[in-house]
N, C-alpha and C. Protein backbone atom coordinates (compact mmCIF):
# COMPACT_ATOMS: atom_id res chain seq x y z
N UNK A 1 188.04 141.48 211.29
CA UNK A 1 188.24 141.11 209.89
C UNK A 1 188.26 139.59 209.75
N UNK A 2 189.12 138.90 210.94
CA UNK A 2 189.24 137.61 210.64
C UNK A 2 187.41 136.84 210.70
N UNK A 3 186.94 137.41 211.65
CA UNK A 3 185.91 137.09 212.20
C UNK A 3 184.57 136.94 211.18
N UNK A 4 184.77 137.99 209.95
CA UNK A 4 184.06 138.21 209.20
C UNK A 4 183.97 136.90 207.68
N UNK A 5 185.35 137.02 208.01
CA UNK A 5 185.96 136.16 206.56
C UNK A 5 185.38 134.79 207.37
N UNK A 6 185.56 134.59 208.53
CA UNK A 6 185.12 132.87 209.09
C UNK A 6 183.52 132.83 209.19
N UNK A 7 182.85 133.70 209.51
CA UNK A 7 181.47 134.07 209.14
C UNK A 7 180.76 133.81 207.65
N UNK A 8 181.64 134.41 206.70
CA UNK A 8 180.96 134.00 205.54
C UNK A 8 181.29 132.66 205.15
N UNK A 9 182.60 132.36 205.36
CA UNK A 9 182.89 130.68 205.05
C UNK A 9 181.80 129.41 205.48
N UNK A 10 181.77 129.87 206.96
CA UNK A 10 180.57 129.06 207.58
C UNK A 10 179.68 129.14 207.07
N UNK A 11 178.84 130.31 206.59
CA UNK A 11 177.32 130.47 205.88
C UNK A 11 177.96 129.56 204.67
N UNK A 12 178.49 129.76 203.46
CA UNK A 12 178.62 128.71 202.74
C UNK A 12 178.85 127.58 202.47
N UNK A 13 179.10 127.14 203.67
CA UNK A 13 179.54 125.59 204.00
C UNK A 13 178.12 125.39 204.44
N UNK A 14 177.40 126.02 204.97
CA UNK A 14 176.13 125.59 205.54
C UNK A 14 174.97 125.55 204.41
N UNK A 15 175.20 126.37 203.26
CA UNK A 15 174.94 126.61 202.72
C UNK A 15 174.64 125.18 201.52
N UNK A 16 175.77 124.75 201.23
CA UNK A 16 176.12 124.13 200.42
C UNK A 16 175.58 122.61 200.91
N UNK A 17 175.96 122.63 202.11
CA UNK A 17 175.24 121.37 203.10
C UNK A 17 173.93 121.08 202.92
N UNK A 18 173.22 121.93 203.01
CA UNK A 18 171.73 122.37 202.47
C UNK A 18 171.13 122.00 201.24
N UNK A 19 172.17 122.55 200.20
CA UNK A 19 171.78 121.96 198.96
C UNK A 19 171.79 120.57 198.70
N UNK A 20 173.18 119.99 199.75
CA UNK A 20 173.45 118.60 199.17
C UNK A 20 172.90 117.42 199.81
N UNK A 21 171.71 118.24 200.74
CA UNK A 21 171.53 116.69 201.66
C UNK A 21 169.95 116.56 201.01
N UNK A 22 169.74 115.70 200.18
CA UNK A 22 168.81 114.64 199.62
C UNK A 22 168.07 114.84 199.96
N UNK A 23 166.39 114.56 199.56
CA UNK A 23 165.14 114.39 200.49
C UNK A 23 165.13 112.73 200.97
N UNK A 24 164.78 112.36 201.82
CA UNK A 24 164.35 110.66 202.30
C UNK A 24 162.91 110.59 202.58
N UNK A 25 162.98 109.63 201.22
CA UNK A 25 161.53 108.86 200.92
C UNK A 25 161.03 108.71 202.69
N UNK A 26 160.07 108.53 202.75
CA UNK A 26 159.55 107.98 204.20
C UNK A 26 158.96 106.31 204.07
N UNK A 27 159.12 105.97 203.06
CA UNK A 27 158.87 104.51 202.95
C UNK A 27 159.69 103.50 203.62
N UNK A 28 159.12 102.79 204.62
CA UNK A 28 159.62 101.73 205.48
C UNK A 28 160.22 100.68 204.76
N UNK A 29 161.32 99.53 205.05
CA UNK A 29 161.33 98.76 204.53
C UNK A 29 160.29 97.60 204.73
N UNK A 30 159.57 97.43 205.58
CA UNK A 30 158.39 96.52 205.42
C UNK A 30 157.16 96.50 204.55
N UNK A 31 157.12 97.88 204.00
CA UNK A 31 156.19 98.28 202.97
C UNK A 31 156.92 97.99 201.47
N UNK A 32 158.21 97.48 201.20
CA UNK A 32 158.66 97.44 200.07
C UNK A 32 158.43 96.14 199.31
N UNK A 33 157.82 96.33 198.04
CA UNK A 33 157.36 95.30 197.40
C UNK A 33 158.54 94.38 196.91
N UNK A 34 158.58 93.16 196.83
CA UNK A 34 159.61 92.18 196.21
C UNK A 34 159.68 92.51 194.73
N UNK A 35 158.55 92.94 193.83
CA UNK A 35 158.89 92.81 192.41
C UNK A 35 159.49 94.54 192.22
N UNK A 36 160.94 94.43 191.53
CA UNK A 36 161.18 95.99 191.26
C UNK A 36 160.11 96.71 190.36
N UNK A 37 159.52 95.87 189.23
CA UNK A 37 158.50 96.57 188.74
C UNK A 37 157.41 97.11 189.47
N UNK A 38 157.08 96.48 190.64
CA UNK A 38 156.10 97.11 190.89
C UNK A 38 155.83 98.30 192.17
N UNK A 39 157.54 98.09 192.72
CA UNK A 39 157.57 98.88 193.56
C UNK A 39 158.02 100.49 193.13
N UNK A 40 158.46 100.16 191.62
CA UNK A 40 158.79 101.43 191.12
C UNK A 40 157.41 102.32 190.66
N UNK A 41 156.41 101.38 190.56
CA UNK A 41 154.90 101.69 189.74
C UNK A 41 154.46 102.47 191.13
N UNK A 42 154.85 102.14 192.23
CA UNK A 42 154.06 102.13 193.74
C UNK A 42 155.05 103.78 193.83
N UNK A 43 156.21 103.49 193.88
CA UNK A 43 156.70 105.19 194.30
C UNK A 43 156.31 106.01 193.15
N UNK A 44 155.92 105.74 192.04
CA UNK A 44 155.49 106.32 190.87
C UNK A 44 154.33 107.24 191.20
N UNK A 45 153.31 106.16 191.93
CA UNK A 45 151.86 106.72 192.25
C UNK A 45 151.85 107.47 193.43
N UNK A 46 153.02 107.26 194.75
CA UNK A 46 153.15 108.09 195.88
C UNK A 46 153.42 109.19 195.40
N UNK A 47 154.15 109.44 194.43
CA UNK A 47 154.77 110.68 194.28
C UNK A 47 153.46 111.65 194.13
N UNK A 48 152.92 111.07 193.05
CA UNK A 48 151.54 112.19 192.95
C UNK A 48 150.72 112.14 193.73
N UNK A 49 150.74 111.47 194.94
CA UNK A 49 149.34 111.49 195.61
C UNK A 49 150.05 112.77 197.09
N UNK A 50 148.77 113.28 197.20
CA UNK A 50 149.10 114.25 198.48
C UNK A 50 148.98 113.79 200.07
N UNK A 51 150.05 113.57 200.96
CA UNK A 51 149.79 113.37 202.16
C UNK A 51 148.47 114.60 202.78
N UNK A 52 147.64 113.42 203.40
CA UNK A 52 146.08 114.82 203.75
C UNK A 52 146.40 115.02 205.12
N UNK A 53 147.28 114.95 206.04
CA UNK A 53 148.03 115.55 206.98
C UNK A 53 149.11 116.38 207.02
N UNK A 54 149.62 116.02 205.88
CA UNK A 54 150.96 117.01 205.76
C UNK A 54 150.91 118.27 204.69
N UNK A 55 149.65 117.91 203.77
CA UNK A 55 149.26 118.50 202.63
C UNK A 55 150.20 119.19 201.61
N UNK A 56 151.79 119.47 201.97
CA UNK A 56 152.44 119.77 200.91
C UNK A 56 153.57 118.80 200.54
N UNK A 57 152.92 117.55 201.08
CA UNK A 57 154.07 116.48 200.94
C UNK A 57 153.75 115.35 199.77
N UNK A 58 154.08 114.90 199.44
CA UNK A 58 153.64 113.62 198.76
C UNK A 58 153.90 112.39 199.58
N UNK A 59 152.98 111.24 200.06
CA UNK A 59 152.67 110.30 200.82
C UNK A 59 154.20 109.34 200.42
N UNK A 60 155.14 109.67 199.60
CA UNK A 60 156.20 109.09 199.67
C UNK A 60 157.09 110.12 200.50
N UNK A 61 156.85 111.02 200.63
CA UNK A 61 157.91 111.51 201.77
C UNK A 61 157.05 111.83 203.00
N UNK A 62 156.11 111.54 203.00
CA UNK A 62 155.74 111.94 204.16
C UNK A 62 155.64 110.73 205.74
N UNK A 63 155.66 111.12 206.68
CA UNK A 63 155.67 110.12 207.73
C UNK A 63 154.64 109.57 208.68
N UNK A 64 153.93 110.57 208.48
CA UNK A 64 152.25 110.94 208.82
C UNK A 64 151.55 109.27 208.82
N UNK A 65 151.07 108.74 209.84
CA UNK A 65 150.39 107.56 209.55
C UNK A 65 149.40 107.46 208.89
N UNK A 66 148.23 108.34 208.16
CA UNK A 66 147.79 108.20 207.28
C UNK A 66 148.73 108.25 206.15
N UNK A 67 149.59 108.61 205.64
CA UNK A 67 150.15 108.80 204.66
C UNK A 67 150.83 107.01 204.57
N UNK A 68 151.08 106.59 205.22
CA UNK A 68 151.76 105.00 205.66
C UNK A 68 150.80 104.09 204.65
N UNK A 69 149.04 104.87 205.49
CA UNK A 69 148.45 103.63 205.12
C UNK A 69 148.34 103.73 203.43
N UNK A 70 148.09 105.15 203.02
CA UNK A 70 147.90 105.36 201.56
C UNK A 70 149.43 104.22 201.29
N UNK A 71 150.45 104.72 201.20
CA UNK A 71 151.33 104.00 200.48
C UNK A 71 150.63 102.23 200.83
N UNK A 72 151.05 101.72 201.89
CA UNK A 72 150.18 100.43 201.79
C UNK A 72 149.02 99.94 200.96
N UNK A 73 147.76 100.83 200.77
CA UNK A 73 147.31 100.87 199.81
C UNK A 73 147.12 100.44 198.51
N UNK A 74 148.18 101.77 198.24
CA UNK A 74 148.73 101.76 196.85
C UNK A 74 149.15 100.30 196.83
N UNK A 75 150.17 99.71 197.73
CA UNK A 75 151.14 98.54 197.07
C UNK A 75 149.94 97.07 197.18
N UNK A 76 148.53 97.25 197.71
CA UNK A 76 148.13 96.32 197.57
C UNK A 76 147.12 95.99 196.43
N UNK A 77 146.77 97.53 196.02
CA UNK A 77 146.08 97.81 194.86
C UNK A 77 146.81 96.97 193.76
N UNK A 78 148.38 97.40 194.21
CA UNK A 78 149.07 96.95 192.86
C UNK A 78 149.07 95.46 192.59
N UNK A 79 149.31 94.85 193.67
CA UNK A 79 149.76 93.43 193.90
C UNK A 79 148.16 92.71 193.72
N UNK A 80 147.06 93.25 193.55
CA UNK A 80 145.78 92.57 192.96
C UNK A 80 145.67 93.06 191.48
N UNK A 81 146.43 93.80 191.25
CA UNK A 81 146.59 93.87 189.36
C UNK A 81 145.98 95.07 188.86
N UNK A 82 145.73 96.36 189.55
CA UNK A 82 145.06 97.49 189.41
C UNK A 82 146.10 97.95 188.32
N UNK A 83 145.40 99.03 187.35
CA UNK A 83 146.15 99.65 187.06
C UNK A 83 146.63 100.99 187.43
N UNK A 84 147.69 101.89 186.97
CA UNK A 84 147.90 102.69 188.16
C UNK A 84 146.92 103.93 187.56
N UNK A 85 146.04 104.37 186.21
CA UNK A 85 144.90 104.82 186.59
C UNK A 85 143.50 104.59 187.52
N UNK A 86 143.53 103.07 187.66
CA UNK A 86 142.61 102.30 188.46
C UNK A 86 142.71 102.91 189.66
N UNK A 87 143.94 102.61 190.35
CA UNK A 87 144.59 103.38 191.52
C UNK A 87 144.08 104.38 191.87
N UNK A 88 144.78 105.13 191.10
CA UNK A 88 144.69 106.91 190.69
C UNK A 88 143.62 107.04 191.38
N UNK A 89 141.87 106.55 190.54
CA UNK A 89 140.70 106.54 190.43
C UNK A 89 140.09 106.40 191.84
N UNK A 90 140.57 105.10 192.72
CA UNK A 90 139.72 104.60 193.84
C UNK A 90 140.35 105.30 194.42
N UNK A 91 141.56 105.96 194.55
CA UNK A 91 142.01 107.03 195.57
C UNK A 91 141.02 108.36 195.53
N UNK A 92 141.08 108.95 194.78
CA UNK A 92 140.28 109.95 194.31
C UNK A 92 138.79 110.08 195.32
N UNK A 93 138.33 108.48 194.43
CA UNK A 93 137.32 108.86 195.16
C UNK A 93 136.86 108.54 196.56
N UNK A 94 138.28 107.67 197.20
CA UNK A 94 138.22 107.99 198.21
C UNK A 94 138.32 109.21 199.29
N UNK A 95 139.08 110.12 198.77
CA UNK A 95 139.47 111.11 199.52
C UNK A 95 139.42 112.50 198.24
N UNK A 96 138.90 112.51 197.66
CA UNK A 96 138.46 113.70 196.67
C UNK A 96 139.47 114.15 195.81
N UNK A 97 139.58 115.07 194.65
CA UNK A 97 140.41 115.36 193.99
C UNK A 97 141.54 116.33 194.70
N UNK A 98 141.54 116.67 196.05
CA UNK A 98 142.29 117.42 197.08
C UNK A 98 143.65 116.34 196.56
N UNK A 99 143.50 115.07 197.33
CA UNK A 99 144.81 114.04 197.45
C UNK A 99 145.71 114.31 195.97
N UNK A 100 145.68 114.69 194.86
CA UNK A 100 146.17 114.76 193.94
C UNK A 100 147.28 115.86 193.56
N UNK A 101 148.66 115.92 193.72
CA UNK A 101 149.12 116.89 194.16
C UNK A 101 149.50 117.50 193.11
N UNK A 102 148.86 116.91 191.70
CA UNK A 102 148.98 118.11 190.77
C UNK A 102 147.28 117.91 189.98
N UNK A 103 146.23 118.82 189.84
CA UNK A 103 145.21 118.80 190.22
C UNK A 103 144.92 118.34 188.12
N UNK A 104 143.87 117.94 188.43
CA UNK A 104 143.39 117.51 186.68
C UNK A 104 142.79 119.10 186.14
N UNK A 105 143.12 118.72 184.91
CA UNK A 105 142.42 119.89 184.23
C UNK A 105 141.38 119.90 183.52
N UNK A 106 139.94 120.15 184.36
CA UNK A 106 138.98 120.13 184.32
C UNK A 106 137.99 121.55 184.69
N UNK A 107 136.78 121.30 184.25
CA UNK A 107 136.06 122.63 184.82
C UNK A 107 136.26 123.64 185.76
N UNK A 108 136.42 122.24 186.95
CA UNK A 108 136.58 122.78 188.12
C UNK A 108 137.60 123.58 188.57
N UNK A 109 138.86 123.20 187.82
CA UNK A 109 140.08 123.64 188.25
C UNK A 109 140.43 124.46 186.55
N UNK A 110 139.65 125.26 186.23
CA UNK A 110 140.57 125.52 185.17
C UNK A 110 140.91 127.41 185.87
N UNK A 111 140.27 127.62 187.09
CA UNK A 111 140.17 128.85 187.45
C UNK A 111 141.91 128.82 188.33
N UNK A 112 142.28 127.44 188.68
CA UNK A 112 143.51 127.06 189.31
C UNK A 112 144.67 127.22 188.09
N UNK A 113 144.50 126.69 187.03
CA UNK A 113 145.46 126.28 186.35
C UNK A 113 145.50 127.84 185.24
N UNK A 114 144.23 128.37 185.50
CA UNK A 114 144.33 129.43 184.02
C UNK A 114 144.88 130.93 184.79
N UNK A 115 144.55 131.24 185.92
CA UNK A 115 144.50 132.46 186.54
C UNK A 115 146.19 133.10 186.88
N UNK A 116 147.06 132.35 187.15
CA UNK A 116 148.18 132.91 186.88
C UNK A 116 149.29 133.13 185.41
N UNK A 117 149.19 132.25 184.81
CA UNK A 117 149.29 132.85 183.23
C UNK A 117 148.28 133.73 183.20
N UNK A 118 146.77 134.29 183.03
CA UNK A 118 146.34 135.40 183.19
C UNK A 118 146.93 136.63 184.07
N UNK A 119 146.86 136.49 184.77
CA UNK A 119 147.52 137.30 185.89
C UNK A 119 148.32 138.10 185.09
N UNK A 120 149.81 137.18 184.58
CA UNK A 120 150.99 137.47 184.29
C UNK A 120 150.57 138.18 183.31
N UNK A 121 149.71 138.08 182.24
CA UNK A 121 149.57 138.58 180.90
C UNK A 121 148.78 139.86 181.03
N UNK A 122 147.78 140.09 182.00
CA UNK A 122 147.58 141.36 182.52
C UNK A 122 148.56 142.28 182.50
N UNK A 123 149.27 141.75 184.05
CA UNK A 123 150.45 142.80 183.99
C UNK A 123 151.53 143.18 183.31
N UNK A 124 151.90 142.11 182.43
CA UNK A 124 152.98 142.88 181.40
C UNK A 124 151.71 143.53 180.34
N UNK A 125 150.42 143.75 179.97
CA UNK A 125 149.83 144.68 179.17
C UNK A 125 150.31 145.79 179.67
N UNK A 126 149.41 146.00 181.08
CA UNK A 126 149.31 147.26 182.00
C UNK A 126 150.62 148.14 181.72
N UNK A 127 151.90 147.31 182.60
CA UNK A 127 152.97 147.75 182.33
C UNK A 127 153.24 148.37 180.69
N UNK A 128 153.17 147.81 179.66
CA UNK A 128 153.70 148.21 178.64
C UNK A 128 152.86 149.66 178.09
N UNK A 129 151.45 149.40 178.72
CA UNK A 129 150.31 150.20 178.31
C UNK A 129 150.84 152.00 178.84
N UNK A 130 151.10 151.65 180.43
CA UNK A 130 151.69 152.46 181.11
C UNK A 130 152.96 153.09 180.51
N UNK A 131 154.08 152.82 179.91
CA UNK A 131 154.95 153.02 179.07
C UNK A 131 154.69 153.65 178.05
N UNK A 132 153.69 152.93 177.42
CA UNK A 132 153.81 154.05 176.11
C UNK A 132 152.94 154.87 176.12
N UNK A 133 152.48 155.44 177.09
CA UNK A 133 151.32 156.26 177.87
C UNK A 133 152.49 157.55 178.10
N UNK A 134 153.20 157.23 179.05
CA UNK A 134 154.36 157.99 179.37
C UNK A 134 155.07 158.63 178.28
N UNK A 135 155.60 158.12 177.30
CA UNK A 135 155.65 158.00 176.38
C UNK A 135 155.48 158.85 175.12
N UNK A 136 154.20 158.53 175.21
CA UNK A 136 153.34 159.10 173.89
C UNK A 136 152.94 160.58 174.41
N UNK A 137 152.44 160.73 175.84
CA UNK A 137 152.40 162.27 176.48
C UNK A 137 153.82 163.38 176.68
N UNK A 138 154.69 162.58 176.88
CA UNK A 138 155.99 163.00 176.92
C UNK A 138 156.29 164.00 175.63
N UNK A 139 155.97 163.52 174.56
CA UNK A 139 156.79 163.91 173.24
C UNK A 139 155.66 164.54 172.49
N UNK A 140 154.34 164.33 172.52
CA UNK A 140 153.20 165.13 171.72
C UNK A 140 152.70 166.51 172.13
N UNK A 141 153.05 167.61 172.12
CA UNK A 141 152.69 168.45 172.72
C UNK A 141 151.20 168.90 172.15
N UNK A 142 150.69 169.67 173.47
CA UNK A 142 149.33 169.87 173.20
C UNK A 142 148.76 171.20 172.53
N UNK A 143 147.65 171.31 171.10
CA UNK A 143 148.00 172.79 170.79
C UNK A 143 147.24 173.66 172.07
N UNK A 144 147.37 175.04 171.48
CA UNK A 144 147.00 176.37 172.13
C UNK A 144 145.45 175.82 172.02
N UNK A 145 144.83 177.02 173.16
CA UNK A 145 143.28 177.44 172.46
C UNK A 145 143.44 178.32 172.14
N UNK A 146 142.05 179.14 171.31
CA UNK A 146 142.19 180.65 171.11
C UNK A 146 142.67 181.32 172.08
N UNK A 147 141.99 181.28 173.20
CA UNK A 147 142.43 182.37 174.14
C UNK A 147 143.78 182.48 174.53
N UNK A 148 144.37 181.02 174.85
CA UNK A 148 146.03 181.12 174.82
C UNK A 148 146.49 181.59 174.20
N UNK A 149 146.40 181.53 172.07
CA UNK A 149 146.90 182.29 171.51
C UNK A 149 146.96 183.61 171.60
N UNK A 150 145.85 184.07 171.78
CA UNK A 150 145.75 185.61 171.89
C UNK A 150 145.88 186.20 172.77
N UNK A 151 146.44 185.49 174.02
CA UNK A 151 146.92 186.38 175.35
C UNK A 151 148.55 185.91 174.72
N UNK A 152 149.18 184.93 174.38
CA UNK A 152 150.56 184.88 174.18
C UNK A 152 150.57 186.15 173.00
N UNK A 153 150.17 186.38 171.83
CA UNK A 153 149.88 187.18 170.87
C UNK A 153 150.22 188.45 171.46
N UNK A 154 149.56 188.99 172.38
CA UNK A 154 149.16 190.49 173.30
C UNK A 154 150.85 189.91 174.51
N UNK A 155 151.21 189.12 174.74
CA UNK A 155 152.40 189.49 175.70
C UNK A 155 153.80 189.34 174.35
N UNK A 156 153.77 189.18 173.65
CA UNK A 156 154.84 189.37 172.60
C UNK A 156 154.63 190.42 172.03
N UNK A 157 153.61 191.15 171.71
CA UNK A 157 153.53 192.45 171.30
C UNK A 157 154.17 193.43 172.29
N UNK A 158 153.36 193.00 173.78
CA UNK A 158 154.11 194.10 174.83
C UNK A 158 155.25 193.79 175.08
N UNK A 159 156.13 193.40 174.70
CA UNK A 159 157.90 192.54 174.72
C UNK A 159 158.05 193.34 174.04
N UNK A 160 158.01 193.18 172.56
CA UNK A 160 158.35 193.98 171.65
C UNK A 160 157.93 195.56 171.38
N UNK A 161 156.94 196.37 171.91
CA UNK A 161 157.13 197.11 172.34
C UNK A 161 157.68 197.80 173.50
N UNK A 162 157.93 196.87 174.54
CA UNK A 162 159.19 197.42 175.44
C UNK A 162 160.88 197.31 174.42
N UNK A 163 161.35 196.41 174.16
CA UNK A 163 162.22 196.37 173.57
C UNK A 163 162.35 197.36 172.17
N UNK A 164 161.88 198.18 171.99
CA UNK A 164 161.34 199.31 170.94
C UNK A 164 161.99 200.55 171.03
N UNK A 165 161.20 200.42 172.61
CA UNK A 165 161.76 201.61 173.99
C UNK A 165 163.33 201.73 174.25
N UNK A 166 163.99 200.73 174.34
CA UNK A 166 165.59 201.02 174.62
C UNK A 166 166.00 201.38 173.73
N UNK A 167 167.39 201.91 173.87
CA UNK A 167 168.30 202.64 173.14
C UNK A 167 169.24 201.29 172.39
């Protein structure tokens, strides 16, 4: 019993530990720009760009030495007066619309951005379709044909002529 109660305490302490420990930027301090404006413009643009080694990271958290040089990059782009679509742009086409870790909405990607709201809207039809399917068969009953009638017709007659028969 005791063993159990110190078991779950631990999972929630571990738990909670988990939640509370921060992500850390991977940005060096030798890569940090002197002007705050522009180093905030620089983690601005890491954030959206995709480490292409780590691929679910953004080149500000990531540690990956390509990911180093992108941030470097970025901060020299800035410090010659780019803007941070300019940026955006020569990244791009350096390394394709992949590096972009939330993708533009364009032709190409509208099969990315449209297909799960589709998805979703499928299946709650289906589902509801299915429901009142259930539903609607549940409670409508179906009529006779002739022949049903007239064989039920002929076994209620022979009912009632057995029941004729008793006393």
């Amino acid at each position: 019993m005791m063993l159990a109660a110190f078991r779950s305490l631990f999972f929630a302490c571990l738990a909670l530990f988990a939640l509370g420990v921060p992500s850390v930027p991977a940005v060096h301090p030798d890569e940090v720009l002197d002007d705050p404006a522009l180093e905030a413009r620089a983690r601005a643009l890491s954030a959206e760009l995709r480490c292409l080694v780590c691929q679910n990271q953004s080149i500000d958290d990531s540690d990956a030495p390509l990911a180093k040089d992108l941030r470097v990059l970025v901060r020299e782009r800035l410090e010659a007066g780019d803007s941070d679509d300019e940026i955006i742009a020569f990244v791009v086409s350096r390394y394709g619309e992949f590096v972009l870790l939330k993708p533009r909405f364009t032709p190409q990607t509208w099969v990315l951005w449209l297909a799960a709201p589709l998805l979703l809207i499928l299946a709650i039809c289906g589902i509801l379709y299915g429901y009142v399917r259930r539903a609607t068969a549940s409670t409508a009953p179906e009529a006779l044909t002739e022949s049903e009638k007239a064989h039920l017709t002929r076994l209620l007659e022979e009912d009632a002529a057995k029941d004729g028969d008793k006393p």
